[in-house]
Protein backbone atom coordinates (compact mmCIF):
# COMPACT_ATOMS: atom_id res chain seq x y z
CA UNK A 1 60.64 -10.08 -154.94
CA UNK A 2 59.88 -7.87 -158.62
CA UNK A 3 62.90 -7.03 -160.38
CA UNK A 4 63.68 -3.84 -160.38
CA UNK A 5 65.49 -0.65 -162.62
CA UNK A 6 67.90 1.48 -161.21
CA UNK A 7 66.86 5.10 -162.11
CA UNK A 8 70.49 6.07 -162.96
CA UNK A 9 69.74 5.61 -166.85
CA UNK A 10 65.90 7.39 -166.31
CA UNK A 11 67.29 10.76 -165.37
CA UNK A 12 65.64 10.47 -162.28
CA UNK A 13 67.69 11.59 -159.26
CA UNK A 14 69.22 8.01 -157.99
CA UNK A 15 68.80 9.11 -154.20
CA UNK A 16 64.75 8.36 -155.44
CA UNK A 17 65.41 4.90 -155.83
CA UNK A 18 64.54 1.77 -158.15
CA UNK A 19 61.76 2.09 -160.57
CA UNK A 20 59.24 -1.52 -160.90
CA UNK A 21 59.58 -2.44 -164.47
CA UNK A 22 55.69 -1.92 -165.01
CA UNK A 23 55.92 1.90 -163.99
CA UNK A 24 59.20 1.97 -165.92
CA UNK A 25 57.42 0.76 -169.19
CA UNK A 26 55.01 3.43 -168.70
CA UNK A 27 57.28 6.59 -168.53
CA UNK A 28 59.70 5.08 -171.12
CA UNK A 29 58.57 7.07 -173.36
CA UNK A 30 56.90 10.32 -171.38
CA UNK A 31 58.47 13.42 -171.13
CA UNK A 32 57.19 14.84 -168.29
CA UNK A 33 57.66 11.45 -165.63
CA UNK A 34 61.08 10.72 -167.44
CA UNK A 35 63.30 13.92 -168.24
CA UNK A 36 65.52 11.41 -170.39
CA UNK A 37 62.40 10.77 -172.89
CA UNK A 38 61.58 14.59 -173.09
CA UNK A 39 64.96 14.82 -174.96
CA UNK A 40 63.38 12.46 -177.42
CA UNK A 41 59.80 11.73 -177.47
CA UNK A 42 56.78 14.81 -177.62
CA UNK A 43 53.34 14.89 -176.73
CA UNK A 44 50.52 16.52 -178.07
CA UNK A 45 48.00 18.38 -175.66
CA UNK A 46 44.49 18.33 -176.92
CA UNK A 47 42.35 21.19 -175.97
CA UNK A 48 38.95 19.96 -176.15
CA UNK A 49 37.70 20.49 -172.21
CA UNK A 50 36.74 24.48 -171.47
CA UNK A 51 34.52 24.37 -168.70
CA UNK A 52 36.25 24.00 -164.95
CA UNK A 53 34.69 23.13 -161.75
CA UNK A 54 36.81 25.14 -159.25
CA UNK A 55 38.13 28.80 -159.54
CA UNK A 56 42.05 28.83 -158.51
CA UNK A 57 42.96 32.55 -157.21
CA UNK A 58 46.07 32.13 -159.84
CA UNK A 59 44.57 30.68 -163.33
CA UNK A 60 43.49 32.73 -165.72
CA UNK A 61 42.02 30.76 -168.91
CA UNK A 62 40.88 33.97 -170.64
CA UNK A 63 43.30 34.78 -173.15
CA UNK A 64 45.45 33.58 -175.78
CA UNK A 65 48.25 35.26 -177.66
CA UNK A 66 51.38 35.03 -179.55
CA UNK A 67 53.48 35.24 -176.83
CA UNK A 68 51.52 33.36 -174.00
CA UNK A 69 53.34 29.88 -172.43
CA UNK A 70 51.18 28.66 -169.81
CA UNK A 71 48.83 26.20 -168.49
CA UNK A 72 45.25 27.15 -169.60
CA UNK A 73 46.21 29.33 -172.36
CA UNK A 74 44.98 27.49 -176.32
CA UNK A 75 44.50 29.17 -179.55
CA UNK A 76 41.15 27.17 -180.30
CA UNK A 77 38.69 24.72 -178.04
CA UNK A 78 38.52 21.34 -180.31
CA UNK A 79 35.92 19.12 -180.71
CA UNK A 80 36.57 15.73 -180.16
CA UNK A 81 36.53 14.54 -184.00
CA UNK A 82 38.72 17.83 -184.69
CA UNK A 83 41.31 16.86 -182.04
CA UNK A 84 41.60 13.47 -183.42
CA UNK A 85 42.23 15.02 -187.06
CA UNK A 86 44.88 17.23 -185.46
CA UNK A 87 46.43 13.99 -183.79
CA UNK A 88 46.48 12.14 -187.12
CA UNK A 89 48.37 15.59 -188.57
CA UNK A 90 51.49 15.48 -186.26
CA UNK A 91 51.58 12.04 -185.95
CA UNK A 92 52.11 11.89 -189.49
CA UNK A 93 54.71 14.99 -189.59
CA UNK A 94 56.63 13.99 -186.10
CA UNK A 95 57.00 10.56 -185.97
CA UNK A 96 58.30 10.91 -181.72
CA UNK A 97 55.41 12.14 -180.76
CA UNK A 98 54.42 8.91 -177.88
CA UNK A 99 51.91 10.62 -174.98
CA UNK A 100 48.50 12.29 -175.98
CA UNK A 101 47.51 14.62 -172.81
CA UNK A 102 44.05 16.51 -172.35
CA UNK A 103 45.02 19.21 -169.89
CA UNK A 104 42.80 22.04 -170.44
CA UNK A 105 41.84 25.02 -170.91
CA UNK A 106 39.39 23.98 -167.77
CA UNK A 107 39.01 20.65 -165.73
CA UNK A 108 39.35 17.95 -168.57
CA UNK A 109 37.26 15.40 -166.07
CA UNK A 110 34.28 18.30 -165.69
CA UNK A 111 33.62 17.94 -169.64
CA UNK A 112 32.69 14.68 -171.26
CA UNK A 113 34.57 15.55 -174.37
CA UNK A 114 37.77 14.45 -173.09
CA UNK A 115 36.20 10.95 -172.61
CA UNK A 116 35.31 10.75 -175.96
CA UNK A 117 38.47 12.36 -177.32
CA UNK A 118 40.09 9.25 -175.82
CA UNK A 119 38.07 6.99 -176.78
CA UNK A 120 38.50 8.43 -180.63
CA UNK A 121 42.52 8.37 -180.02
CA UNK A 122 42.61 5.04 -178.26
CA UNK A 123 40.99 3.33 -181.24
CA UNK A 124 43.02 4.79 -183.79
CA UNK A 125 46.68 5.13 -182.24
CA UNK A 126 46.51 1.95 -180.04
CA UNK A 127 50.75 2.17 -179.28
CA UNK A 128 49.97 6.30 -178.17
CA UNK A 129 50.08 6.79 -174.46
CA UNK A 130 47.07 8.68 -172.99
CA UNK A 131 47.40 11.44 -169.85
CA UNK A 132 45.27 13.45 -168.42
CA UNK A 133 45.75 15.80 -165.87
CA UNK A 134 43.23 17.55 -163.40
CA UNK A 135 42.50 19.27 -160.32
CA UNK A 136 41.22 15.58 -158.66
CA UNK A 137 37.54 16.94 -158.12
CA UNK A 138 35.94 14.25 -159.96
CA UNK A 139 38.88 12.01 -159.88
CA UNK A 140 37.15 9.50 -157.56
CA UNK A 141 34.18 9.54 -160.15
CA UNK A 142 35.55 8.82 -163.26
CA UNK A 143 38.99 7.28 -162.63
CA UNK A 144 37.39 3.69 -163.63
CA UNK A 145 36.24 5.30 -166.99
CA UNK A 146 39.73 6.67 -167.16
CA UNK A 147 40.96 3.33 -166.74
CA UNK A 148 39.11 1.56 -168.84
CA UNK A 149 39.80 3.80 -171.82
CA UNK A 150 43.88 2.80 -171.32
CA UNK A 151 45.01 6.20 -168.97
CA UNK A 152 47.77 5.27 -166.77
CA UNK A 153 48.67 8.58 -166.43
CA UNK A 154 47.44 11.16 -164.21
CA UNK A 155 48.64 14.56 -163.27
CA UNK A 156 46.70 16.02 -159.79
CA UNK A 157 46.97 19.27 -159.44
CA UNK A 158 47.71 19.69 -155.15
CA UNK A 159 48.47 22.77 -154.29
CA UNK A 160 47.49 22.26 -150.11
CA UNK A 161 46.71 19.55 -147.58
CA UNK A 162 45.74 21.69 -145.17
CA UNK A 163 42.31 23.24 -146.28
CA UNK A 164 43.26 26.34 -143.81
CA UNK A 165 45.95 26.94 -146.68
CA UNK A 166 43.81 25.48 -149.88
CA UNK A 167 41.20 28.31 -149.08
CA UNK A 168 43.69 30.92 -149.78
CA UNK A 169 44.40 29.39 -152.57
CA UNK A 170 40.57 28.54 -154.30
CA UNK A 171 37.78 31.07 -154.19
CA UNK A 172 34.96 28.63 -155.22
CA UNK A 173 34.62 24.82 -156.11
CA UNK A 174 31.40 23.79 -157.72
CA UNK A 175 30.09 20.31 -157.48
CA UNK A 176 26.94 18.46 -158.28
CA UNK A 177 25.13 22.08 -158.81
CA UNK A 178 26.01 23.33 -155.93
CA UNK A 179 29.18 25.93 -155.13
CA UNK A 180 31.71 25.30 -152.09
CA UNK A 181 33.73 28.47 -150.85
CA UNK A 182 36.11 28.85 -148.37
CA UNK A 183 37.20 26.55 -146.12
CA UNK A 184 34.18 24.23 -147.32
CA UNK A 185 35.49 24.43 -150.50
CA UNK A 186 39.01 23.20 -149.53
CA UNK A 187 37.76 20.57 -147.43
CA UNK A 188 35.75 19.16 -150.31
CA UNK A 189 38.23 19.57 -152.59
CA UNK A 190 40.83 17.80 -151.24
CA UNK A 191 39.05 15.01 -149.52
CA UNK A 192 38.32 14.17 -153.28
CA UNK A 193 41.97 14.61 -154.60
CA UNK A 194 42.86 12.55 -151.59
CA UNK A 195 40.40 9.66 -152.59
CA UNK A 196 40.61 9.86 -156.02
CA UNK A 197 44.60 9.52 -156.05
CA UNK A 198 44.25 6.77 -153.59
CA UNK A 199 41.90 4.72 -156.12
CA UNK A 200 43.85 5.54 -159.15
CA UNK A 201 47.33 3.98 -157.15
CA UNK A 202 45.20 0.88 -156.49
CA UNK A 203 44.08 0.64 -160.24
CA UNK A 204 47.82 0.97 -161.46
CA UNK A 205 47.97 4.26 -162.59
CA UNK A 206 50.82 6.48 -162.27
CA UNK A 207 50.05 9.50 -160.13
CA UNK A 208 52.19 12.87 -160.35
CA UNK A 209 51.47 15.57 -157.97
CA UNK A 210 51.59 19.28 -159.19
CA UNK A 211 51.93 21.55 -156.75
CA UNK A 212 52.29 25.35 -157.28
CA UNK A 213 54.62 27.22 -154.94
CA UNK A 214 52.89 30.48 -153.81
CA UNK A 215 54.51 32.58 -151.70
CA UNK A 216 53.53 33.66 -148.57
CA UNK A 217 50.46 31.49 -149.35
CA UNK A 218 51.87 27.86 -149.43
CA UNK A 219 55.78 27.99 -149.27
CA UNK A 220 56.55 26.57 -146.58
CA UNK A 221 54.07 23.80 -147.08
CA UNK A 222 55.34 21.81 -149.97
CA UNK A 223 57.19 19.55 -147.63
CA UNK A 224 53.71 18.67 -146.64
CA UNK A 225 52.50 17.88 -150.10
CA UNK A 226 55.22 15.87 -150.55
CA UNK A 227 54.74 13.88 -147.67
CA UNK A 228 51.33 13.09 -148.19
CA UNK A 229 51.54 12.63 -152.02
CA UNK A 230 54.21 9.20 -150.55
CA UNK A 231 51.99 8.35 -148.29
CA UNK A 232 48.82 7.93 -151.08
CA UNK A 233 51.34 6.02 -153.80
CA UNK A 234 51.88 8.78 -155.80
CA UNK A 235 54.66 8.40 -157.93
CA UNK A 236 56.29 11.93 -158.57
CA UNK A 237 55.64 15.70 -157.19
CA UNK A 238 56.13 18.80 -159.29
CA UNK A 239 56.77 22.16 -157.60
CA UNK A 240 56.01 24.55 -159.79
CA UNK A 241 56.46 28.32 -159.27
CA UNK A 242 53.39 30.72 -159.20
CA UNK A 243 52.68 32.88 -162.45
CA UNK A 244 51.43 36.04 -160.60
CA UNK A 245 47.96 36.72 -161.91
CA UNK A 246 44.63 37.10 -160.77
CA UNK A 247 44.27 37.44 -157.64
CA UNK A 248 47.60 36.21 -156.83
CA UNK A 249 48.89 39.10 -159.61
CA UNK A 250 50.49 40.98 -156.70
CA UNK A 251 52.81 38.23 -155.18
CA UNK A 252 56.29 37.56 -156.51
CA UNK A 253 57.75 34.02 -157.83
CA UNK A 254 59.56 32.00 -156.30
CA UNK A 255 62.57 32.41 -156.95
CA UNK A 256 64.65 29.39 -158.64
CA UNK A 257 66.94 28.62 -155.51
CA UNK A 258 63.77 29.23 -152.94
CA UNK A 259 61.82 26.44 -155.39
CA UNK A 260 65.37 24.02 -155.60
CA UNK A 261 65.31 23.96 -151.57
CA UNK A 262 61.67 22.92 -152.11
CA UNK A 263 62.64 19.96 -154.23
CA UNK A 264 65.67 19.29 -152.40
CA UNK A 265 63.59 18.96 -149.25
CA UNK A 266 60.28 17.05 -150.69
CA UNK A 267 62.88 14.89 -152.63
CA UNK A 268 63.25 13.25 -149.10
CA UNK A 269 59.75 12.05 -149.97
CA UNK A 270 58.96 11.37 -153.37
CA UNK A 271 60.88 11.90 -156.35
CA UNK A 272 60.79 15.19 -157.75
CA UNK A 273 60.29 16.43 -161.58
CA UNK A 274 62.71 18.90 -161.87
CA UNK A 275 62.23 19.55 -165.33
CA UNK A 276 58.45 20.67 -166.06
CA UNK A 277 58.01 23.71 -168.63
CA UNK A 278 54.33 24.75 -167.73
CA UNK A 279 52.94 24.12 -170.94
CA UNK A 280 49.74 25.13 -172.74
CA UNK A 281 46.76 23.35 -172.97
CA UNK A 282 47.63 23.00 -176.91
CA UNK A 283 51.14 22.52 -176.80
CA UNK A 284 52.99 19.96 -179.17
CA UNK A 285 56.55 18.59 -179.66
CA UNK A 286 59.12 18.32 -177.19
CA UNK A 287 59.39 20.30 -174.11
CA UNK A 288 60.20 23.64 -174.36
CA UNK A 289 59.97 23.01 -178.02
CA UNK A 290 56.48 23.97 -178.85
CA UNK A 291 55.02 23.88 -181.95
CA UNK A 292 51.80 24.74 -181.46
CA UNK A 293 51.20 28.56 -182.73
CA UNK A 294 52.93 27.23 -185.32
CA UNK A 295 51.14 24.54 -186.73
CA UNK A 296 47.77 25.95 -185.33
CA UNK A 297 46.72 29.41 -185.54
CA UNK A 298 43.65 31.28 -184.60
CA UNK A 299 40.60 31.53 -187.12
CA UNK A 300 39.59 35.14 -187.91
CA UNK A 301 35.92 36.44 -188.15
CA UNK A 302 35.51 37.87 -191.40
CA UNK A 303 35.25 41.27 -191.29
CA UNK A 304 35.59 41.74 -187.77
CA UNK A 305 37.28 45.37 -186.94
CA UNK A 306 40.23 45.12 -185.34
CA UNK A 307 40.38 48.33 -183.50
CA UNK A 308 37.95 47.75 -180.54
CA UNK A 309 38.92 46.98 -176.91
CA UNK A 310 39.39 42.92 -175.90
CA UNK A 311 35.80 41.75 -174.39
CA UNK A 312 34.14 38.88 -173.59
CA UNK A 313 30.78 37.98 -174.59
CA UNK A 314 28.92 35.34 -172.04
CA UNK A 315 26.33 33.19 -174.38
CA UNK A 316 23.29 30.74 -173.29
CA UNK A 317 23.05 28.51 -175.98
CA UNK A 318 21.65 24.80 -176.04
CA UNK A 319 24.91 23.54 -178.06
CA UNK A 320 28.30 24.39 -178.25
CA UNK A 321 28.78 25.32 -181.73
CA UNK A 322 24.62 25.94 -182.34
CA UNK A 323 22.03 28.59 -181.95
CA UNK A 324 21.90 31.10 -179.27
CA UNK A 325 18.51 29.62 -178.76
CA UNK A 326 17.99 29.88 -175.00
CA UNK A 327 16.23 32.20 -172.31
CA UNK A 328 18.23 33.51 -170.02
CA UNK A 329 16.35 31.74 -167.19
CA UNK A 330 16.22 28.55 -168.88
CA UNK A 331 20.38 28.38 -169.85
CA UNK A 332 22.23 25.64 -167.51
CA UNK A 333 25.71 26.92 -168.24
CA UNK A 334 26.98 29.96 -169.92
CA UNK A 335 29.90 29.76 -173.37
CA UNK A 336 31.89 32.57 -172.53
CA UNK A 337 33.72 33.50 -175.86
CA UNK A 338 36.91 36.09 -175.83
CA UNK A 339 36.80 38.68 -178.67
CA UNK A 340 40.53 40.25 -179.51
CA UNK A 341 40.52 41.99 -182.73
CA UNK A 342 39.13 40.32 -185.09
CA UNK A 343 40.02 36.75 -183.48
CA UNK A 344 36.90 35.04 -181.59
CA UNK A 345 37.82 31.79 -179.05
CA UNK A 346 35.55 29.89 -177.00
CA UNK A 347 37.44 30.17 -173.72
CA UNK A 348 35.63 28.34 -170.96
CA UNK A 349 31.91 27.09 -169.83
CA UNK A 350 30.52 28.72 -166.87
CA UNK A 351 27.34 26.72 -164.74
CA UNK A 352 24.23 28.96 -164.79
CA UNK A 353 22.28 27.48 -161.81
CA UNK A 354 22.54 27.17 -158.20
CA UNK A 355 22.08 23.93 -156.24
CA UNK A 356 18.46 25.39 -155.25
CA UNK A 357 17.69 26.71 -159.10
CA UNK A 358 18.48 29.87 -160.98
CA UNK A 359 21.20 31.92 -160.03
CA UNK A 360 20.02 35.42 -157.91
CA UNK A 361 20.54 38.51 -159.87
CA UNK A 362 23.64 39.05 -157.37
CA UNK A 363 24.85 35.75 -158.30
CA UNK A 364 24.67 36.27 -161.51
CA UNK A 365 26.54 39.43 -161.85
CA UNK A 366 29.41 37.77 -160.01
CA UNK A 367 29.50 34.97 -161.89
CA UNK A 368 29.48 37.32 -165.31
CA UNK A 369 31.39 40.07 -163.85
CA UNK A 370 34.29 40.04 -166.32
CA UNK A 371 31.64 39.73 -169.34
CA UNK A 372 30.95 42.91 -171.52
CA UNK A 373 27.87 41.85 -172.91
CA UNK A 374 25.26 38.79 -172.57
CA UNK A 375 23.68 37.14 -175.54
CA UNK A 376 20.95 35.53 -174.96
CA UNK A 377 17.14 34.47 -176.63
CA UNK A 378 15.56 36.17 -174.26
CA UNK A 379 16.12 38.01 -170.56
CA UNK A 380 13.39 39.64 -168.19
CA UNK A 381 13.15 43.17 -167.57
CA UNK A 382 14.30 42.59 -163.55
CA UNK A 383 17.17 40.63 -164.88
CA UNK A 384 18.12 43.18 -167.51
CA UNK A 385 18.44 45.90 -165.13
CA UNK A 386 20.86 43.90 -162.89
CA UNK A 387 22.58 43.16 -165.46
CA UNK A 388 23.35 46.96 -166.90
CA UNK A 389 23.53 48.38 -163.17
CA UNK A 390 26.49 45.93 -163.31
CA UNK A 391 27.70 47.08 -166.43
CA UNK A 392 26.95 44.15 -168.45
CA UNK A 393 24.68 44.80 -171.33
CA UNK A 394 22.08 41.79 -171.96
CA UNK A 395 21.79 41.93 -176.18
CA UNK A 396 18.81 39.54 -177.52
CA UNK A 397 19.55 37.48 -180.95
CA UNK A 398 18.07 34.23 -182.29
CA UNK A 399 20.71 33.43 -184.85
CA UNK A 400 23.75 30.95 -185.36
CA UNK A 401 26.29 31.97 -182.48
CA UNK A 402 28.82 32.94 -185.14
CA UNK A 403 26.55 34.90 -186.54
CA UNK A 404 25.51 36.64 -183.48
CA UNK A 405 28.96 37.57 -182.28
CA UNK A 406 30.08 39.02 -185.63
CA UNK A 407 26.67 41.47 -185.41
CA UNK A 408 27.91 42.18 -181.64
CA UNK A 409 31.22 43.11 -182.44
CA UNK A 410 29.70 45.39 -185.21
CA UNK A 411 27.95 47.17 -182.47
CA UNK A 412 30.54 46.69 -180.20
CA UNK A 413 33.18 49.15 -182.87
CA UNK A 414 30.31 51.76 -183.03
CA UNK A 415 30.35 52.29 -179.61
CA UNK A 416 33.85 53.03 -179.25
């Protein structure tokens, strides 16, 4: 029989149980599976995956400011080499910093950045703990990778097990080129969360379940979640309360007794975090500590007015940080950049094609609908007119994308 820890000295509610020394190694040191070590030890999010696969009817990843504490909010998309740099900068200014996480903006498994970001942080902090957390689309995909690049972490984010409820709760999930809605959508969805988590248990990993409590949507189903997440090996569940926004901007919190009689009642099940502090996609230091807008801060555009109206630009562009060099027609995915003032962020990727080939001109307006302008090589006259019956204006450029922007913005302040 394995030896085993009590939890008494983890923090961990004792009515959970024992902890196996090998999963008790593990969250040593991690403050969000041991709520003794986030009195201690910090982690370091590392913002380097925008683009998501599924649209949840209570994320927004559109904005960043001052003031903003949430899960897919970050001051700056890294590249992989620049999130390295930033790990080397706190490791060498907070010396209990222990778990490196990639949690955002977007779906850190839909964006092969995050891969490489690990690969560059595994090489040169061998003794840092790696997490990742995601929505469990593409779990069942790329958990070997995950794996095999020393994750033995993972955060899935469950919000239903019923896809009746999940389809309230996602308005599209888009996989291999092709987008899922409604109760399609949820059925896909979670048959992958469930077989992901399920392969990630066998491979050792530890599994947390995040679960947002929405009322009137999924209240009285967390019970469920909890039940299930047991059942699969999972580890821990999180219940965390709704932020209204989006289309959920209407509904009320939870309240913090309704969400307690939700852990008190899943904690029948599986072990609950009790603890959690929602955290950016860029946080760093100790929870509810952050340091982030601290250490990292926007950069201004030169010159950039700061009187016009918040917009967002959508972009077809070959490369990330490159040309806008691409036909509308031709783009495969869209940069959607945020302009506030005179501060410019890359805030998420958005596919451009259909499973059957380009995107209708309806399909296209939805997909753009919160975009102000579209800059682009080139668009068609048919396409153009969709666009501005829409109210998006298509604006042509062949330039560097910084350079683009800052001559849209100009434009941008003389029309207001």
């Amino acid at each position: 029989m394995p030896e085993v820890f009590s939890c008494g000295g983890c923090g961990i509610d004792p009515m959970d149980g024992p902890i196996d020394p090998e999963h008790m190694r593990k969250i040593q040191k991690h403050p969000c599976f041991n709520p003794e070590a986030a009195h201690t030890f910090g982690r370091i999010h590392l913002p380097v995956a925008p683009e998501c696969n599924i649209q949840c009817n209570f994320c927004v990843r559109e904005f960043d400011c001052v003031n903003e504490s949430r899960p897919g909010v970050t001051s700056k998309v890294l590249t992989p080499a620049e999130a390295l740099e930033r790990v080397r900068e706190v490791v060498s200014r907070f010396e209990n910093i222990r778990t490196v996480g990639i949690a955002g903006p977007g779906e850190p498994l839909a964006n092969e950045a995050t891969f490489e970001t690990f690969r560059l942080v595994r090489d040169a902090f061998p003794d840092l703990h790696l997490c990742v957390s995601s929505n469990g689309l593409l779990l069942p995909d790329k958990v070997g990778l995950l794996h095999d690049l020393g994750v033995d972490t993972v955060t899935v984010t469950m919000s239903a097990v019923d896809p009746k409820i999940g389809k309230e709760i996602y308005s599209w999930v888009f996989y291999e080129g092709k987008y899922y809605r409604d109760l399609e959508g949820a059925e896909l969805l979670l048959r992958k969360q469930l077989e992901g988590i399920k392969e990630a248990v066998k491979r050792g990993m530890l599994v947390k379940i995040n679960s947002v409590m929405i009322p009137t949507v999924n209240d009285h189903h967390m019970v469920e979640i909890a039940r299930k997440a047991k059942e699969l090996g999972a580890f821990m569940q999180n219940i965390m309360p709704l932020i209204p926004q989006y289309k959920f901007a209407h509904l009320k919190p939870p309240s913090a007794s309704e969400r307690k009689a939700a852990q008190d009642a899943a904690a029948a099940f599986i072990r609950q975090m009790r603890h959690c502090r929602q955290c950016r996609a860029d946080a760093v230091g100790l929870l509810g500590q952050d340091l982030s807008k601290e250490l990292f801060a926007p950069t201004p555009i030169a010159g950039a007015p700061k009187e016009i109206p918040p917009f967002r630009v959508a972009v077809t562009s070959s490369t990330r940080d490159g040309m806008v060099d691409l036909q509308l027609a031709h783009a495969k995915r869209f940069l959607i950049f945020e302009v506030k003032g005179d501060i410019v962020q890359l805030v998420e990727t958005r596919p451009a094609r259909a499973a059957d080939g380009i995107l209708t001109a309806a399909e296209l307006t939805g997909l753009l609908k919160d975009c102000k302008y579209v800059l682009t090589r080139r668009v068609g006259v048919q396409t153009a007119q969709a666009l501005r019956q829409a109210g998006i204006e298509p604006v042509e450029d062949y330039d560097n994308i910084h350079a683009a922007l800052k001559k849209l913005i100009a434009r941008a302040a003389v029309s207001v």
